[in-house]
C-alpha atoms as a PDB file:
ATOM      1  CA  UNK A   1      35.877   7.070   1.489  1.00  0.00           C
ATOM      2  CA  UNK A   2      33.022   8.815   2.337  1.00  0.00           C
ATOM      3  CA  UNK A   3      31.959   8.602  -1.933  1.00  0.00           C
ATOM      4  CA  UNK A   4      32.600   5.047  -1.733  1.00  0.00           C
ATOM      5  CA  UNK A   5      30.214   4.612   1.180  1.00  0.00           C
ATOM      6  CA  UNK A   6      27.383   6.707  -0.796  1.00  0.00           C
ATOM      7  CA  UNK A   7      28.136   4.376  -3.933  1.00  0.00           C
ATOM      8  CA  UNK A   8      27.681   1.252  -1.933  1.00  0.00           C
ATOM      9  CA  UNK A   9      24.352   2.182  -0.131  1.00  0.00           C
ATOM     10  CA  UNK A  10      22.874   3.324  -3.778  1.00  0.00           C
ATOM     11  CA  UNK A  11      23.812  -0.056  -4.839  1.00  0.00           C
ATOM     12  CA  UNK A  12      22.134  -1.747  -1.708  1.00  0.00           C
ATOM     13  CA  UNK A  13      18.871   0.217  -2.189  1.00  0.00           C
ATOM     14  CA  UNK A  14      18.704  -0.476  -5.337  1.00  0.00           C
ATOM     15  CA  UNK A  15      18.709  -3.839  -4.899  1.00  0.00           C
ATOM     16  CA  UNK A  16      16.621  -3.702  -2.049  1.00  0.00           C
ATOM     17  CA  UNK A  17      14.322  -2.250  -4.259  1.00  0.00           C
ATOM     18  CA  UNK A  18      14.360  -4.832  -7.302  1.00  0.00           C
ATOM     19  CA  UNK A  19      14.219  -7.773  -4.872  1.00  0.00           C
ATOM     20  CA  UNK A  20      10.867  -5.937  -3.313  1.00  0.00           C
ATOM     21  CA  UNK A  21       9.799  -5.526  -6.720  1.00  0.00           C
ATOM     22  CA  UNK A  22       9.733  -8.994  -7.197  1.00  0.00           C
ATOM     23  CA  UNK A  23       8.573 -10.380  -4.888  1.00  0.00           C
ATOM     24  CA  UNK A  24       4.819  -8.019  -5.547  1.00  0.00           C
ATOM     25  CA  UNK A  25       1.649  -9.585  -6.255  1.00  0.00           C
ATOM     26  CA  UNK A  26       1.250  -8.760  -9.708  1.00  0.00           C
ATOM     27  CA  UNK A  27      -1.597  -6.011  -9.895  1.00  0.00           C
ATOM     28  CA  UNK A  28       1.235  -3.822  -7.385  1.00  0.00           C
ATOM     29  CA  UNK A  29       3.887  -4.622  -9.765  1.00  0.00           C
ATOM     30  CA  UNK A  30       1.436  -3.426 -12.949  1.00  0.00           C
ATOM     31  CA  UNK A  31      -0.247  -0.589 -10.693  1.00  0.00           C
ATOM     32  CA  UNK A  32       3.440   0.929 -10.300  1.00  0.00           C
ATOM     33  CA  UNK A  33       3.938   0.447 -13.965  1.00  0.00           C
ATOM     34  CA  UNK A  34       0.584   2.567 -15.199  1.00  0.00           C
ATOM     35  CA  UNK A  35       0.306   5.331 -12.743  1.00  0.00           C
ATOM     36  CA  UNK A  36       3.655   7.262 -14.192  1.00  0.00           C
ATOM     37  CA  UNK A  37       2.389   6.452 -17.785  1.00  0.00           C
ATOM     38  CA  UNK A  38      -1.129   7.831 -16.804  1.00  0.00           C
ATOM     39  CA  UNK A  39       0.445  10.829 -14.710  1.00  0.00           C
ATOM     40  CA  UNK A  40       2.711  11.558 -18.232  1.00  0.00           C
ATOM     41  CA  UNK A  41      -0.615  11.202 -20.139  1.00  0.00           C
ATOM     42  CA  UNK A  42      -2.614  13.536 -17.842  1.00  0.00           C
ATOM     43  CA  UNK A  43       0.332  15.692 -18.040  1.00  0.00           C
ATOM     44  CA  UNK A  44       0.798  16.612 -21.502  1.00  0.00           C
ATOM     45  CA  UNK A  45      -2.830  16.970 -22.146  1.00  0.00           C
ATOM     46  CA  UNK A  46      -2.396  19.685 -19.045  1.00  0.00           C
ATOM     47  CA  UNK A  47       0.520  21.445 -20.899  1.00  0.00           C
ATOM     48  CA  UNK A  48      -1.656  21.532 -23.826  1.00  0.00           C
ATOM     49  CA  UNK A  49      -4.449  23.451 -22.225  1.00  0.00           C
ATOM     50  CA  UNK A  50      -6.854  20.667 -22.806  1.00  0.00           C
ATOM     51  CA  UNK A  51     -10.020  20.786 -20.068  1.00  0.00           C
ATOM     52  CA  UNK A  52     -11.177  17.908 -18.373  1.00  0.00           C
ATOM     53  CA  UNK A  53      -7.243  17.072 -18.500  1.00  0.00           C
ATOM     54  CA  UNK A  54      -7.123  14.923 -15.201  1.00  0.00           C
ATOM     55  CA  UNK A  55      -9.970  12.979 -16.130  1.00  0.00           C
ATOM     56  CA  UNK A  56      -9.018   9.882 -18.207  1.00  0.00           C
ATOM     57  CA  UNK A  57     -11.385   7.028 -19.986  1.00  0.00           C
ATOM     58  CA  UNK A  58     -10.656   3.274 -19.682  1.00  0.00           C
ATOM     59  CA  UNK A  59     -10.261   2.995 -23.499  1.00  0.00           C
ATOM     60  CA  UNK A  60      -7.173   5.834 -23.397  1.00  0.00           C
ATOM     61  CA  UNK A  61      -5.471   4.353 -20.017  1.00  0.00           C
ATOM     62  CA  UNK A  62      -6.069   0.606 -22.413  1.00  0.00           C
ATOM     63  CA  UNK A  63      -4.528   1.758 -25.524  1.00  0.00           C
ATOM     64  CA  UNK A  64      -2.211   4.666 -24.017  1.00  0.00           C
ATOM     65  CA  UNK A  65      -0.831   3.669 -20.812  1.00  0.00           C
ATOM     66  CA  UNK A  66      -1.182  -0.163 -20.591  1.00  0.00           C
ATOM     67  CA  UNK A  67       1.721  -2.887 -20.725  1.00  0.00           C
ATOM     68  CA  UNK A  68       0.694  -5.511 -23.284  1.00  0.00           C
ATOM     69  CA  UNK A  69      -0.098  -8.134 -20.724  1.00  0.00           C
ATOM     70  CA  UNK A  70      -3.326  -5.713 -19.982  1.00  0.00           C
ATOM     71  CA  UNK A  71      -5.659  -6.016 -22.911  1.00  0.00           C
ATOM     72  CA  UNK A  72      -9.653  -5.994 -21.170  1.00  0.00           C
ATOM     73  CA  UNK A  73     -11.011  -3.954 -18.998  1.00  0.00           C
ATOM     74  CA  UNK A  74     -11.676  -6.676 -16.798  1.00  0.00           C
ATOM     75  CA  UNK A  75      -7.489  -7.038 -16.853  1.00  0.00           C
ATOM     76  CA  UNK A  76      -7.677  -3.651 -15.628  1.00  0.00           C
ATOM     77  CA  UNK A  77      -9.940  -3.961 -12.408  1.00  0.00           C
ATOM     78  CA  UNK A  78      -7.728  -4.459  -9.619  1.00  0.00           C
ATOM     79  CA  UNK A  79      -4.973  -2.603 -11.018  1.00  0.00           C
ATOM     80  CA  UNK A  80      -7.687   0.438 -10.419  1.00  0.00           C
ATOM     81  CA  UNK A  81      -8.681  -0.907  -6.767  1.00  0.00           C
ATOM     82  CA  UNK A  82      -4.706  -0.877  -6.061  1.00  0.00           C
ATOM     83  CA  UNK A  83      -4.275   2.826  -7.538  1.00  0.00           C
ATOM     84  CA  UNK A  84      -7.890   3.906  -5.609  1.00  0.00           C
ATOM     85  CA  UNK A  85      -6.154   2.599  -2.703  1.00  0.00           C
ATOM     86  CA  UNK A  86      -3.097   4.566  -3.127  1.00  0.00           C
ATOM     87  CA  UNK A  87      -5.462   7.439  -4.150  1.00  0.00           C
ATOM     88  CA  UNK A  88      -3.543   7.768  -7.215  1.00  0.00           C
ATOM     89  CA  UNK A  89      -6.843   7.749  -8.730  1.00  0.00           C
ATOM     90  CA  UNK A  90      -9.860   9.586  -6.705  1.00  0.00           C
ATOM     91  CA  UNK A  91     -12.494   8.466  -8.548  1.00  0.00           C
ATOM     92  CA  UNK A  92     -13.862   5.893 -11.155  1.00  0.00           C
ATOM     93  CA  UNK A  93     -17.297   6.623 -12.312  1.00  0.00           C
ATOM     94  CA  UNK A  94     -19.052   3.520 -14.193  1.00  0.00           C
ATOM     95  CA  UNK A  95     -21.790   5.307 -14.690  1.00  0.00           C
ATOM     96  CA  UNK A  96     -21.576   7.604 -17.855  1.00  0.00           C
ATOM     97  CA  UNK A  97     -21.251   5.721 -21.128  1.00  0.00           C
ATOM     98  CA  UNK A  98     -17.481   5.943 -21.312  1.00  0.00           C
ATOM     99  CA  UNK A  99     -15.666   4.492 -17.447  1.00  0.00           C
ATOM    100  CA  UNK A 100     -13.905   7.568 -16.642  1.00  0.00           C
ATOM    101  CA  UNK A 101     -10.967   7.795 -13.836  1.00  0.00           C
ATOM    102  CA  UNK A 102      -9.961  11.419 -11.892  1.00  0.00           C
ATOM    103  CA  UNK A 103      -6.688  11.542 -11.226  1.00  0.00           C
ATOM    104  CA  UNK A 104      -4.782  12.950  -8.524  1.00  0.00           C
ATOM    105  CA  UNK A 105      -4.069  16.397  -9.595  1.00  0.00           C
ATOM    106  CA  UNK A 106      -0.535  16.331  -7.180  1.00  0.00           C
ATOM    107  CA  UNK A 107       0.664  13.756  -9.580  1.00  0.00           C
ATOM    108  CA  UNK A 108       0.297  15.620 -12.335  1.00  0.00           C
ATOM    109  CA  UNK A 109       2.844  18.753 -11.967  1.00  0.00           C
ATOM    110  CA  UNK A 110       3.595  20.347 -14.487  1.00  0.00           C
ATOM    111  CA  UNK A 111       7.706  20.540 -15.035  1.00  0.00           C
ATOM    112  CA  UNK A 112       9.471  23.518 -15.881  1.00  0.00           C
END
């Protein structure tokens, strides 16, 4: 009984959670779609003892971590405000010649 009732509430949150999902405005729908691919990126280049490995250019998160429906970095804009927001991302700095974002190093654990 009591596995029965644990089956049926997984079902009910999971569809709790695909009806949430769409029913998003789309930058929240693509913002929870590129954070785990950039976290992964950030990730790997952290297992491979790169420096600089949280910080991540608007070409790589473009041609690494973007759905196809992204292609500009104008595409990208409010997808960044929404991950700023969720401080996913702690900083975007413009000013350099390549847009760079800082991740959030607590996304980024490493797994053993």
């Amino acid at each position: 009984m009591a596995a029965g009732c644990a089956l049926a509430a997984w079902y009910l949150s999971e569809s709790k959670r695909f009806i949430y999902r769409q029913e998003m405005p789309p930058q929240f729908k693509l913002a929870a779609e590129i954070s785990p691919r950039i976290a992964e990126f950030c990730r790997q280049r952290k297992v491979a003892g790169q420096t600089h490995w949280d910080v991540i250019t608007i070409r790589q998160v473009l041609s690494e971590c973007s759905p196809a429906e992204i292609q500009t970095e104008k595409d990208l804009q409010p997808i960044i405000v929404e991950l700023l927001d969720a401080r996913h991302i702690l900083q975007y700095d413009t000013e350099s010649r390549y847009s760079n974002l800082v991740i959030n190093p607590e996304l980024v654990e490493v797994r053993h």
